[in-house]
C-alpha atoms as a PDB file:
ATOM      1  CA  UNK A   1      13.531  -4.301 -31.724  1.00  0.00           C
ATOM      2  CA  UNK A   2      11.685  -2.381 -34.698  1.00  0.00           C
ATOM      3  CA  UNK A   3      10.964   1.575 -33.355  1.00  0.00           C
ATOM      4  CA  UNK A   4       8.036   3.774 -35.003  1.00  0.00           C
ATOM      5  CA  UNK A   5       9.046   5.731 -37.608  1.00  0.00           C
ATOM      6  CA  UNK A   6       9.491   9.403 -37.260  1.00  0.00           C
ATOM      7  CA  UNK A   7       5.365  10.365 -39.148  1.00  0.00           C
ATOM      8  CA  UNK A   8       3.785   8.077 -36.336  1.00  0.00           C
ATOM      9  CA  UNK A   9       2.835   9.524 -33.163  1.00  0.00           C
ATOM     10  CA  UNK A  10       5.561  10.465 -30.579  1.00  0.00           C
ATOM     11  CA  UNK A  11       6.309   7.900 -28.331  1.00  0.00           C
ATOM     12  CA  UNK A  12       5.458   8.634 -24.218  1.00  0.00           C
ATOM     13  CA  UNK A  13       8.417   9.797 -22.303  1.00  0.00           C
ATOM     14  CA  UNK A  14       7.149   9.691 -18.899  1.00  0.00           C
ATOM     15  CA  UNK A  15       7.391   6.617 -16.918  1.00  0.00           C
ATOM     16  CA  UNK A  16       5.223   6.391 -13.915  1.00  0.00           C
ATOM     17  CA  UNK A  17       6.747   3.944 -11.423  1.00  0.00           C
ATOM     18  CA  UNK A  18       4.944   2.314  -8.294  1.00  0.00           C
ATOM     19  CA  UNK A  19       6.874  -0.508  -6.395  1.00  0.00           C
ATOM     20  CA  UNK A  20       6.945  -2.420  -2.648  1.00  0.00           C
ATOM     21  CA  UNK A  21      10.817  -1.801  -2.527  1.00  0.00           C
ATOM     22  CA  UNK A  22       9.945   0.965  -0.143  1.00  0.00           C
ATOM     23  CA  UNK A  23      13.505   3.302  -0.178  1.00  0.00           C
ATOM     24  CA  UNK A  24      15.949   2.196   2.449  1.00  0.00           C
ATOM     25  CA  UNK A  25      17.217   0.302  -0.021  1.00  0.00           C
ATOM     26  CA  UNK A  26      18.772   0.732  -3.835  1.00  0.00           C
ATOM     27  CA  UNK A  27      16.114  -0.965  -5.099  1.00  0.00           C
ATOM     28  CA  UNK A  28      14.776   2.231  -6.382  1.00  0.00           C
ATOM     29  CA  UNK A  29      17.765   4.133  -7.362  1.00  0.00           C
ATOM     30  CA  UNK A  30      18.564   1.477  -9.156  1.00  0.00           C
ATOM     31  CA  UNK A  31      15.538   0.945 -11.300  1.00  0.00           C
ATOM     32  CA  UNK A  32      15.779   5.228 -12.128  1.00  0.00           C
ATOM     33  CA  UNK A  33      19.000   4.254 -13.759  1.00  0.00           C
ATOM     34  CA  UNK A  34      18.430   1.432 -15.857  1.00  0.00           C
ATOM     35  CA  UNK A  35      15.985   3.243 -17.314  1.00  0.00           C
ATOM     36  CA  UNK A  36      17.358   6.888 -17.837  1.00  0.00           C
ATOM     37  CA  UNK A  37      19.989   4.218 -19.288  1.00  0.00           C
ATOM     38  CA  UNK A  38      17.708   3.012 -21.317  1.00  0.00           C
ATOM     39  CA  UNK A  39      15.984   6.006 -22.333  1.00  0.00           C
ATOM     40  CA  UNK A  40      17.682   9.174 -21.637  1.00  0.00           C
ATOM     41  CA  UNK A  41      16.133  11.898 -21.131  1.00  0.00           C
ATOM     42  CA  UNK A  42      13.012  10.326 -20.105  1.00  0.00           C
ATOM     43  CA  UNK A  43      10.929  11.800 -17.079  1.00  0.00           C
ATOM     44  CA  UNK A  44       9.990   9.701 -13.966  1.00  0.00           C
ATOM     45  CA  UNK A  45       7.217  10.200 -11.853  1.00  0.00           C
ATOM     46  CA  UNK A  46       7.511   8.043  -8.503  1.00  0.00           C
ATOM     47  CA  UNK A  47       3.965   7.180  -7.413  1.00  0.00           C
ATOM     48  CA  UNK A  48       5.073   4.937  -4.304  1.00  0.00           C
ATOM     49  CA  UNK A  49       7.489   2.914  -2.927  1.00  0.00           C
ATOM     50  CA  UNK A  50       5.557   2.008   0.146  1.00  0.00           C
ATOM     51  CA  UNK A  51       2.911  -0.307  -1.005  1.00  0.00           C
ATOM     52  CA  UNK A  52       3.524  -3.137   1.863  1.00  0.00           C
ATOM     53  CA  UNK A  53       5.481  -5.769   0.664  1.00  0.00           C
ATOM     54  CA  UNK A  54       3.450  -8.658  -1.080  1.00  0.00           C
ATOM     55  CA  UNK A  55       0.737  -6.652  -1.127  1.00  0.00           C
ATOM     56  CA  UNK A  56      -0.903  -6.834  -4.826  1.00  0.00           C
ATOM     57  CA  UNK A  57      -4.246  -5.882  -3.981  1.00  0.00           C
ATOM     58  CA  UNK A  58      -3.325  -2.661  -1.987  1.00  0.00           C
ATOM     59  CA  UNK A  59      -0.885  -1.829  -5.294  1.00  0.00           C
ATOM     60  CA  UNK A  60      -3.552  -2.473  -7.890  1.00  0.00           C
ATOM     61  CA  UNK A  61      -5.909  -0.280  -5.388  1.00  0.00           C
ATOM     62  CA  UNK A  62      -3.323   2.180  -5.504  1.00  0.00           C
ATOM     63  CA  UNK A  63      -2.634   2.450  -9.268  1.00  0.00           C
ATOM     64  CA  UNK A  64      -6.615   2.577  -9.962  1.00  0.00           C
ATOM     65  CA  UNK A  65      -6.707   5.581  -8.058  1.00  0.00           C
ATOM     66  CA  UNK A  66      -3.696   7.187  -9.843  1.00  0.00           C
ATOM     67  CA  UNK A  67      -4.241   6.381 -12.842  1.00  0.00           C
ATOM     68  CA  UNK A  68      -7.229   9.040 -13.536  1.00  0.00           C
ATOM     69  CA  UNK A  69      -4.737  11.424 -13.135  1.00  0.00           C
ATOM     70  CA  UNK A  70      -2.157  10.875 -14.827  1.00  0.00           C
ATOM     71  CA  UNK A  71      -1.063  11.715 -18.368  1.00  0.00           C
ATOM     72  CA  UNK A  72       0.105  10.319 -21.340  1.00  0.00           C
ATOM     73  CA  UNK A  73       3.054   7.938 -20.369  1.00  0.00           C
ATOM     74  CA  UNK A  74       3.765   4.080 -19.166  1.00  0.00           C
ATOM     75  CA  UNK A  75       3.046   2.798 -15.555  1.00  0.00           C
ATOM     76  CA  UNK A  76       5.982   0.473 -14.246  1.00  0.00           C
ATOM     77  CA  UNK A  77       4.331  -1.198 -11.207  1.00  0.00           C
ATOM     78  CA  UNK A  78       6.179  -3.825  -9.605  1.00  0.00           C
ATOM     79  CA  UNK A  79       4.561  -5.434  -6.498  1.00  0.00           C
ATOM     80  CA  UNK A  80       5.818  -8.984  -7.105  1.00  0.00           C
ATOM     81  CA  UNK A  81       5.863 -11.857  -4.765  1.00  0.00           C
ATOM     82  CA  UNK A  82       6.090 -14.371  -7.539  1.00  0.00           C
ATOM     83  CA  UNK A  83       9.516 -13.230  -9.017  1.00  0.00           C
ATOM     84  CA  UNK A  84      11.487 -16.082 -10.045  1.00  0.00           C
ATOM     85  CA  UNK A  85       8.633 -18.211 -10.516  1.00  0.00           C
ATOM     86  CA  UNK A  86       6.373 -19.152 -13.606  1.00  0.00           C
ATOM     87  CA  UNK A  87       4.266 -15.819 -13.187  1.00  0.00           C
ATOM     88  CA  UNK A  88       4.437 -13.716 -16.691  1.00  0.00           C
ATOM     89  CA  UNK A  89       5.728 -10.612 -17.163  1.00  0.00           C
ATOM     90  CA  UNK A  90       3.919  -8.990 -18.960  1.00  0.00           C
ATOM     91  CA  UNK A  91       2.996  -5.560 -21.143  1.00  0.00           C
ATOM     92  CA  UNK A  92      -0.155  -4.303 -21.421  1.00  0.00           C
ATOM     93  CA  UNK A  93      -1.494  -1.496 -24.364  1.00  0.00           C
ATOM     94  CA  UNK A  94      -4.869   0.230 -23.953  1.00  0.00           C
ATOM     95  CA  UNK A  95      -6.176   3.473 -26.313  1.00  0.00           C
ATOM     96  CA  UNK A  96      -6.449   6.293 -23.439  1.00  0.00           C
ATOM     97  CA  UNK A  97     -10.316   7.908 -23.365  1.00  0.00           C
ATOM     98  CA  UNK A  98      -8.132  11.187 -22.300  1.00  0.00           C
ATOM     99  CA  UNK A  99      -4.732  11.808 -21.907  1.00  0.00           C
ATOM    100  CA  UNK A 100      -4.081   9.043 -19.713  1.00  0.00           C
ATOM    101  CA  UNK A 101      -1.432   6.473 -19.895  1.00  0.00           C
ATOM    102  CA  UNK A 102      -1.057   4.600 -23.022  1.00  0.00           C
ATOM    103  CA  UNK A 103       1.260   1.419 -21.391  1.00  0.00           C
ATOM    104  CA  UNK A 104       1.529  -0.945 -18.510  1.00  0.00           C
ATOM    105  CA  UNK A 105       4.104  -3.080 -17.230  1.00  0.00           C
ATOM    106  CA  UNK A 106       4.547  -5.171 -14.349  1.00  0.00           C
ATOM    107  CA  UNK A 107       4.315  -8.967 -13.105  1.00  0.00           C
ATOM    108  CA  UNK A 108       0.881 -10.984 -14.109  1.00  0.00           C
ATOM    109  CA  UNK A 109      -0.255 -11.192 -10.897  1.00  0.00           C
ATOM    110  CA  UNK A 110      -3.446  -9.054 -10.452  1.00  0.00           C
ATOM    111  CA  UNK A 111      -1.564  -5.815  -9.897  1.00  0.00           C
ATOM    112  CA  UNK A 112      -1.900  -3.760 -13.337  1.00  0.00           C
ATOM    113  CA  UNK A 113      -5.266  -5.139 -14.750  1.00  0.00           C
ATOM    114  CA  UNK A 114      -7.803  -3.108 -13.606  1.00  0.00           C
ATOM    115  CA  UNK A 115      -5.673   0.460 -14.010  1.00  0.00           C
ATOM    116  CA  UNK A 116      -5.601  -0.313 -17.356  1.00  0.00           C
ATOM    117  CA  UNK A 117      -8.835  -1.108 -17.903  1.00  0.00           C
ATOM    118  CA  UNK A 118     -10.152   1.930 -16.137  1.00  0.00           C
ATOM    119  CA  UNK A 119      -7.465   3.979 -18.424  1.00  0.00           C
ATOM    120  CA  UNK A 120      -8.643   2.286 -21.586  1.00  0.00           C
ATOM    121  CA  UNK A 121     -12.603   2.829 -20.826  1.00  0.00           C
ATOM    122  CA  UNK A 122     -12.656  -1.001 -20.057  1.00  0.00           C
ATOM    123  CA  UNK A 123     -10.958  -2.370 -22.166  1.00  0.00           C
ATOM    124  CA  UNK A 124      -7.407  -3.442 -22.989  1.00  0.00           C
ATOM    125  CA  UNK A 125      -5.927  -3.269 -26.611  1.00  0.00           C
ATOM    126  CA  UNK A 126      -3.136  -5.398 -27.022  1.00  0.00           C
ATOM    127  CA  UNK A 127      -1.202  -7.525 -23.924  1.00  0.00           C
ATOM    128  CA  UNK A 128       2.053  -9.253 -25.013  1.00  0.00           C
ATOM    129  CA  UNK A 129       4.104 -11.726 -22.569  1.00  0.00           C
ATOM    130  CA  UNK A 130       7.519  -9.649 -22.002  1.00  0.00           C
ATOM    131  CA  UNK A 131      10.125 -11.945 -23.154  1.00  0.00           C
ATOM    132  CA  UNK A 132      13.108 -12.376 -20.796  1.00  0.00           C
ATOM    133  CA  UNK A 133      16.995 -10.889 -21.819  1.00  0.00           C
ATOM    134  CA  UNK A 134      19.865 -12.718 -20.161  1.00  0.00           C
ATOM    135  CA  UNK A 135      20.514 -10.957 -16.670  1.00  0.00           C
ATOM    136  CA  UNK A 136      22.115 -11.031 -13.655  1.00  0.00           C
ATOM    137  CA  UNK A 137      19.454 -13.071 -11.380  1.00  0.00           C
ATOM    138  CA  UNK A 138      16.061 -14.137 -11.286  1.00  0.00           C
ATOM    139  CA  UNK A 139      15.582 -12.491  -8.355  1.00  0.00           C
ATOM    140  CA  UNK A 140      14.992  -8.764  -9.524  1.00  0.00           C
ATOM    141  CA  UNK A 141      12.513  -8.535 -12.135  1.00  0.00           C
ATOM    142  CA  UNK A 142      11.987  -4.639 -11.349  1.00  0.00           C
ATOM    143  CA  UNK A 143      15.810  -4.190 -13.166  1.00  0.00           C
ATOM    144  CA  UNK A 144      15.906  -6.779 -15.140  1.00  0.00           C
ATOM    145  CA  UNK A 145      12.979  -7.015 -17.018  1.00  0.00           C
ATOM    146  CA  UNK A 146      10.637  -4.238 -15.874  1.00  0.00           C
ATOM    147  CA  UNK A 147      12.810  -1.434 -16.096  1.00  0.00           C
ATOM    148  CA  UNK A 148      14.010  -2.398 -19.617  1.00  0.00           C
ATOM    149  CA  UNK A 149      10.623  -2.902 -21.585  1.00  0.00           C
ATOM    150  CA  UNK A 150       9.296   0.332 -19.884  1.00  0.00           C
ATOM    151  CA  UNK A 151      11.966   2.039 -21.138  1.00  0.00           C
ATOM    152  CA  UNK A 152      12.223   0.533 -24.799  1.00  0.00           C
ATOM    153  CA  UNK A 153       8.581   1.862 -25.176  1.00  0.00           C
ATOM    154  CA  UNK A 154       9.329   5.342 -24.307  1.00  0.00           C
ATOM    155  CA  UNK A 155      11.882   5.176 -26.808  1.00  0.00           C
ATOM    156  CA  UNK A 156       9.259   4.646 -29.326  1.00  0.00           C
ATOM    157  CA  UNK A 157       9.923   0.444 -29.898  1.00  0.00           C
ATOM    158  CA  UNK A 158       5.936  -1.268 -30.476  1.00  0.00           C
ATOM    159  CA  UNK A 159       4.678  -3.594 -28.037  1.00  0.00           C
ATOM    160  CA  UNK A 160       5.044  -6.528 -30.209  1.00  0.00           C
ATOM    161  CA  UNK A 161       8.287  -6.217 -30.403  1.00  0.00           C
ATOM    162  CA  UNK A 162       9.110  -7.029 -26.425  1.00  0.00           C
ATOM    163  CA  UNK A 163       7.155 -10.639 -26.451  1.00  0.00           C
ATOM    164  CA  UNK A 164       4.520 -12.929 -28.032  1.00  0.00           C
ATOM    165  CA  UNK A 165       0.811 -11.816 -27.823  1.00  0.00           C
ATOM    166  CA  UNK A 166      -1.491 -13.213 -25.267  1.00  0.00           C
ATOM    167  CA  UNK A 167      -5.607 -12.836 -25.092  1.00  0.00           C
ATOM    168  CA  UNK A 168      -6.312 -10.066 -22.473  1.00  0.00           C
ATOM    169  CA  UNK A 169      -8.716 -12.525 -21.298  1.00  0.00           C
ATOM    170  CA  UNK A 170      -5.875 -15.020 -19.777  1.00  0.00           C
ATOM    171  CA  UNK A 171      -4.546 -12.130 -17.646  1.00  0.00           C
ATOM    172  CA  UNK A 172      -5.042 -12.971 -13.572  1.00  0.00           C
ATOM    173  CA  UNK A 173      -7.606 -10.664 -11.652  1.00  0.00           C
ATOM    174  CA  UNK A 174      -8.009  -9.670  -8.526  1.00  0.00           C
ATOM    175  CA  UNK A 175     -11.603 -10.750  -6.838  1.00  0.00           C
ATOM    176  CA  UNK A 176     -13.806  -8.418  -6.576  1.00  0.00           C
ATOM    177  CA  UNK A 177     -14.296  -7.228  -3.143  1.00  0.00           C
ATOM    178  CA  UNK A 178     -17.146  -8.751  -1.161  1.00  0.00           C
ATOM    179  CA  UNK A 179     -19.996  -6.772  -0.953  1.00  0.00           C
ATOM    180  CA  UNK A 180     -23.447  -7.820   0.250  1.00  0.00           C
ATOM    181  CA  UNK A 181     -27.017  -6.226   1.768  1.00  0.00           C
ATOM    182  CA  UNK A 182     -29.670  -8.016   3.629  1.00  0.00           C
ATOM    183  CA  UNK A 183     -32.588  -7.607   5.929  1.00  0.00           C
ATOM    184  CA  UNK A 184     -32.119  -9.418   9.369  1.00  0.00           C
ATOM    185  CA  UNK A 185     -34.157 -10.791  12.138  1.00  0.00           C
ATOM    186  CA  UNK A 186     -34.588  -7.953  13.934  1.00  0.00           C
ATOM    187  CA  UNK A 187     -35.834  -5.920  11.421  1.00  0.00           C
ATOM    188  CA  UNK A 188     -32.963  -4.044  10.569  1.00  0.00           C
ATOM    189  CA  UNK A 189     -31.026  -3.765   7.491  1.00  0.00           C
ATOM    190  CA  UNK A 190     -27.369  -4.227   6.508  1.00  0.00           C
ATOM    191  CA  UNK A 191     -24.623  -3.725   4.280  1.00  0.00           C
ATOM    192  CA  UNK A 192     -21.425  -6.104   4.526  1.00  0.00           C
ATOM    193  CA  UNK A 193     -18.124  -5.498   3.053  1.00  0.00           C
ATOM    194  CA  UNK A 194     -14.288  -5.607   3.567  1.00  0.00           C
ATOM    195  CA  UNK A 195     -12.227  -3.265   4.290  1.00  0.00           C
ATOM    196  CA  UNK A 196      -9.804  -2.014   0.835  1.00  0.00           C
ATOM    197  CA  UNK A 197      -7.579   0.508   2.291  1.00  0.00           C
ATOM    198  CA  UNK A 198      -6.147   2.133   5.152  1.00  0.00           C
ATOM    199  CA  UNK A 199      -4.605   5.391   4.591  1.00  0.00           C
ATOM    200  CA  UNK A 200      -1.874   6.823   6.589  1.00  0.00           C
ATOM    201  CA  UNK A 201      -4.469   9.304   7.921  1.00  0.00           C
ATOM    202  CA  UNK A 202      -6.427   6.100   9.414  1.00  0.00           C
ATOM    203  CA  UNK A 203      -9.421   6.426   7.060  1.00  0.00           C
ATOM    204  CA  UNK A 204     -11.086   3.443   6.058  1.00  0.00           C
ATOM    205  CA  UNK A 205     -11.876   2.850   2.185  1.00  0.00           C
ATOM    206  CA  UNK A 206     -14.669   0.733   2.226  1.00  0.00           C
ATOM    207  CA  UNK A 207     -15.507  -1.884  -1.129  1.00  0.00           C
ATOM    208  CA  UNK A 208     -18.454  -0.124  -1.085  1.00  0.00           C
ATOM    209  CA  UNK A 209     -19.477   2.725  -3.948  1.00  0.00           C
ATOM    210  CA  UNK A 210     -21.941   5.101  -4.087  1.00  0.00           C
ATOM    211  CA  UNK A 211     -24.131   2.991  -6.505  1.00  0.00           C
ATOM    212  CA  UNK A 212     -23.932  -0.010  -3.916  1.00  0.00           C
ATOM    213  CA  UNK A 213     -25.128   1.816  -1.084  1.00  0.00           C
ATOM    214  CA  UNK A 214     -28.039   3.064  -3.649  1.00  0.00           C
ATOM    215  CA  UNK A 215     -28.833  -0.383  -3.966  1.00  0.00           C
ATOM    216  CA  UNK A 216     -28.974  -1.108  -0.639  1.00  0.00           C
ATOM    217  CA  UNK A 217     -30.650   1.933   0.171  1.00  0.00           C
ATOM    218  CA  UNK A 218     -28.457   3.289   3.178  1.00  0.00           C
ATOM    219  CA  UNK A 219     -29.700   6.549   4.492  1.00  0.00           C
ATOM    220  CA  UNK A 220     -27.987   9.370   3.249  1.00  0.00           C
ATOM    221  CA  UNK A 221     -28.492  11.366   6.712  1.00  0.00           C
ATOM    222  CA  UNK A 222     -28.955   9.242   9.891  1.00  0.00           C
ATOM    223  CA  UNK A 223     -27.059   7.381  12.420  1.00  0.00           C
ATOM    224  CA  UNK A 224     -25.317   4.276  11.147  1.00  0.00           C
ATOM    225  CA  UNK A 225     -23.919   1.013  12.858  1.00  0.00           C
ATOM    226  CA  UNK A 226     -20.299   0.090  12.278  1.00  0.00           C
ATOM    227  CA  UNK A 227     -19.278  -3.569  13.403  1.00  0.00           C
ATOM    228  CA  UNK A 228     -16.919  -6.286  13.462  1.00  0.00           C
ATOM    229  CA  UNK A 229     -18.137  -9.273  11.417  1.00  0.00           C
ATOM    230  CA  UNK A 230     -18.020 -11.804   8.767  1.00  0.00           C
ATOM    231  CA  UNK A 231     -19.121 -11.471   5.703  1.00  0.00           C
ATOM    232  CA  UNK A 232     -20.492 -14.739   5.126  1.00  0.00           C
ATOM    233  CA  UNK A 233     -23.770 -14.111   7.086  1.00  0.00           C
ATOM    234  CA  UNK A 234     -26.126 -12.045   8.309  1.00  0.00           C
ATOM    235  CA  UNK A 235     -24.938 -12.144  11.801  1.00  0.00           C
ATOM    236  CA  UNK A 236     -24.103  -9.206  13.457  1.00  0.00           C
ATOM    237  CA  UNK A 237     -21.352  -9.857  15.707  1.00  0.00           C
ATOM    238  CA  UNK A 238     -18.733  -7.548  18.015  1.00  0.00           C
ATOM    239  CA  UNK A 239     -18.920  -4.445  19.175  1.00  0.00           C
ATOM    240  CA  UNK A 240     -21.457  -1.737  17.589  1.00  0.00           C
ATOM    241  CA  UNK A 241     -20.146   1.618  17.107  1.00  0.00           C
ATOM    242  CA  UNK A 242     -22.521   4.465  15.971  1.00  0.00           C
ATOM    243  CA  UNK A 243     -21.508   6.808  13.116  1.00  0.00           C
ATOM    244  CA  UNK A 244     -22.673   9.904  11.310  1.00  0.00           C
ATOM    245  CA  UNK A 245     -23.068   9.948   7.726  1.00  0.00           C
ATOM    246  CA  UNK A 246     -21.104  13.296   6.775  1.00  0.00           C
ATOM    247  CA  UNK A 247     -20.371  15.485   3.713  1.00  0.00           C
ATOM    248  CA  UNK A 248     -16.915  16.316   4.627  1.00  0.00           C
ATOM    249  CA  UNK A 249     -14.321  15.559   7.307  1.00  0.00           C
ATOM    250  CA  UNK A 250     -14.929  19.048   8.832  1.00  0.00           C
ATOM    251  CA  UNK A 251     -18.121  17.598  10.041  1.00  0.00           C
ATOM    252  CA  UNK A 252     -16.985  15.515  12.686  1.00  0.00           C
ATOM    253  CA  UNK A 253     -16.001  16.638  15.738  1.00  0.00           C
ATOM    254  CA  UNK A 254     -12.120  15.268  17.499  1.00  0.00           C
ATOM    255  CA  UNK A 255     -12.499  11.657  17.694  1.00  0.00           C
ATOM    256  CA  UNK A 256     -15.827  11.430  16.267  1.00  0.00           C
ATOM    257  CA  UNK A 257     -16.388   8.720  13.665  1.00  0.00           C
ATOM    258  CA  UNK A 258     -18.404   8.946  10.790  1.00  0.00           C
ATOM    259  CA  UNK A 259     -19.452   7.869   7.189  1.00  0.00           C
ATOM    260  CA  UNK A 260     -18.659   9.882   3.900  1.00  0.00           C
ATOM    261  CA  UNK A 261     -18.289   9.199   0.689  1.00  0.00           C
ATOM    262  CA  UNK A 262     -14.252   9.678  -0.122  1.00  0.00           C
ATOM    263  CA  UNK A 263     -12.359  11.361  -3.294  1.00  0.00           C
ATOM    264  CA  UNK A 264     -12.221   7.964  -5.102  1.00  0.00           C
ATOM    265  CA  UNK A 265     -16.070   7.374  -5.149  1.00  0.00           C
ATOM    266  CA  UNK A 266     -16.023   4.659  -1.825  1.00  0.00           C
ATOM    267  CA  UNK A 267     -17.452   5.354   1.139  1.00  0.00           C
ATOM    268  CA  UNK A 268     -15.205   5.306   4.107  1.00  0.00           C
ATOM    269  CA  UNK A 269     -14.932   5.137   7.908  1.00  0.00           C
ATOM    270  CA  UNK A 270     -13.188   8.066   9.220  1.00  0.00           C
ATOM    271  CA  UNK A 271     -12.802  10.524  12.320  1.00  0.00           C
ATOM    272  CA  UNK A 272     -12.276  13.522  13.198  1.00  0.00           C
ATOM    273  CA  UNK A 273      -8.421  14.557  12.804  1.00  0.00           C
ATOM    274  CA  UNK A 274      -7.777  10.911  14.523  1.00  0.00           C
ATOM    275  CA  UNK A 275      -7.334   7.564  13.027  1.00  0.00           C
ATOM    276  CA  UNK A 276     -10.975   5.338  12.456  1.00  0.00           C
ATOM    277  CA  UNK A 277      -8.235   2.370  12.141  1.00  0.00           C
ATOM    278  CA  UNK A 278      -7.101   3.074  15.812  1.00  0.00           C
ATOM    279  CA  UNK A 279     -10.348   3.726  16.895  1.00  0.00           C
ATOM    280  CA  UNK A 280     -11.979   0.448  15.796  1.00  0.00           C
ATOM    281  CA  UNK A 281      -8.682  -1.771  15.559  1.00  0.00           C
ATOM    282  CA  UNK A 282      -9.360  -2.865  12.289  1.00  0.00           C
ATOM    283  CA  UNK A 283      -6.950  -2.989   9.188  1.00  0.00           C
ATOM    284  CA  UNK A 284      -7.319  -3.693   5.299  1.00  0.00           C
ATOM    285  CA  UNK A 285      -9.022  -7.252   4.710  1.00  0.00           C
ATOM    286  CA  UNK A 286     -10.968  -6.979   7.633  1.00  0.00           C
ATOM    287  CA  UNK A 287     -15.013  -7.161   7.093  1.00  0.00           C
ATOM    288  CA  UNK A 288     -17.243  -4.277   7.974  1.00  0.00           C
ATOM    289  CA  UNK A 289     -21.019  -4.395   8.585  1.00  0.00           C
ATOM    290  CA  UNK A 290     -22.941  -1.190   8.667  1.00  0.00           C
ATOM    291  CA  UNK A 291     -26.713  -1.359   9.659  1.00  0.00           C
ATOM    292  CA  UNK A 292     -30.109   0.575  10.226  1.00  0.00           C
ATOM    293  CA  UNK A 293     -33.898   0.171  11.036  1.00  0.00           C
ATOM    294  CA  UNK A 294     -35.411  -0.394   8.261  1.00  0.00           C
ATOM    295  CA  UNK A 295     -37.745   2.127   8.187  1.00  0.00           C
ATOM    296  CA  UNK A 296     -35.145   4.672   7.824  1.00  0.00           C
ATOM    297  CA  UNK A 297     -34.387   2.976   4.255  1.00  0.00           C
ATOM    298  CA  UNK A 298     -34.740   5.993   1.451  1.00  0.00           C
END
């Protein structure tokens, strides 16, 4: 593998590494080594090892909200049901629009698309297929071929070098989340969704922005409807809970639930120092249906 000469810019030495293997296990530990092996010296920045397992969505969820913050380095995410099976690896370049990560590696599965994206301003540079070394088992991906073609570009070796191209276009996506507003029978109006995220504080990350609910035109300050329901109809089905639409979580009083608009630009379900999860027994993937007269539109 070709490396970039010493007058072209200095390759990223940070690795920032998000993974299912959760840490009872080596799993881990042993990634950390193959590529300090690989790359000495090099810096590693655990996101999380806690994604549940299989769970690509809530890791690509979790690296888009990372990856704003982070700087100048290559994300090693490896949430990977599909290991040993014709799923690419593959390696992703995008041209940072600040000091933002530069490379992503991982399976082809979803998981690293739409971090890059948001780190390249929407748009990915240059996506190779990694090509596999002879190893140990097909079984481990994360140490096997992962670890090594993070750590070969933070020695400085080109993207080209670590497989054949392939159009950015060809790379699997994740589905949008479903999101969808409509008047109903009785006059009121409503805003469907699903359920993204559950934090470990209970909040509920709706797939819901700011500029949805614009479109939709939710109140900004009045009561709001929470419910159980599909979100293939207009139907609205289960029990109705009534919510607040808050500023801040200091709003709401112990146990109270309300509606804000979270750190990551979603609004969310949340309560009072208490879990909105527990309080409505609802979990990621489940659909959420928020409603109002309509003559309380803005």
């Amino acid at each position: 593998m070709s490396e970039r000469s010493p007058a072209a810019a200095a390759p990223p030495r940070t690795v920032f590494f998000l993974s299912d293997y959760g840490t009872q296990d080596e799993f881990v530990g042993v990634v950390h080594a193959v590529l300090l092996a690989g790359s000495p010296g090099v810096a590693i920045v655990d996101l999380t090892h806690q994604i549940a397992a299989f769970d690509i969505r809530a890791g690509a969820l979790a690296l888009v909200r990372a990856a704003p913050f982070l700087g100048p380095g290559v994300v090693l995410a490896v949430v990977d049901p599909g290991v040993g099976s014709g799923r690419r690896g593959v390696g992703l370049e995008v041209t940072p629009t600040g000091s933002g990560p530069t490379f992503f590696v991982g399976p082809d599965n979803g998981l690293l698309i739409a971090a890059a994206e948001l780190a390249g301003g929407g748009a990915i540079r240059h996506a190779v297929a990694l090509t596999p070394a002879p190893r140990q088992a097909r079984t481990f991906d994360g140490r096997d071929l992962f670890a090594p073609a993070a750590a070969a570009l933070t020695r400085g070796v080109t993207l080209g070098d670590l497989g054949p191209v392939v159009d950015p276009v060809s790379l699997v996506r994740i589905p949008p989340p479903t999101v969808a507003h409509a008047a109903l029978a009785d006059g009121r109006r409503s805003l469907r969704t699903e359920v993204l995220w559950v934090d470990r504080f209970g909040n509920l990350q709706l797939g819901v922005t700011l500029a949805d609910a614009g479109q939709a035109q939710v109140p900004a300050t009045v009561d709001l409807t929470v419910t159980g329901s599909t979100v293939t109809g207009p139907t609205v089905t289960g029990p109705a809970r009534t919510v607040r639409t808050v500023g801040t979580f200091a709003d709401l009083a112990r146990g109270e639930l309300g509606l804000l608009l979270d750190a990551n630009g979603h609004l969310a379900v949340v309560a009072g120092q208490a879990s909105a999860a527990a309080l409505l027994s609802i979990a990621a993937g489940d659909a959420v249906t928020v409603t109002w007269p309509s003559d309380l539109a803005q």
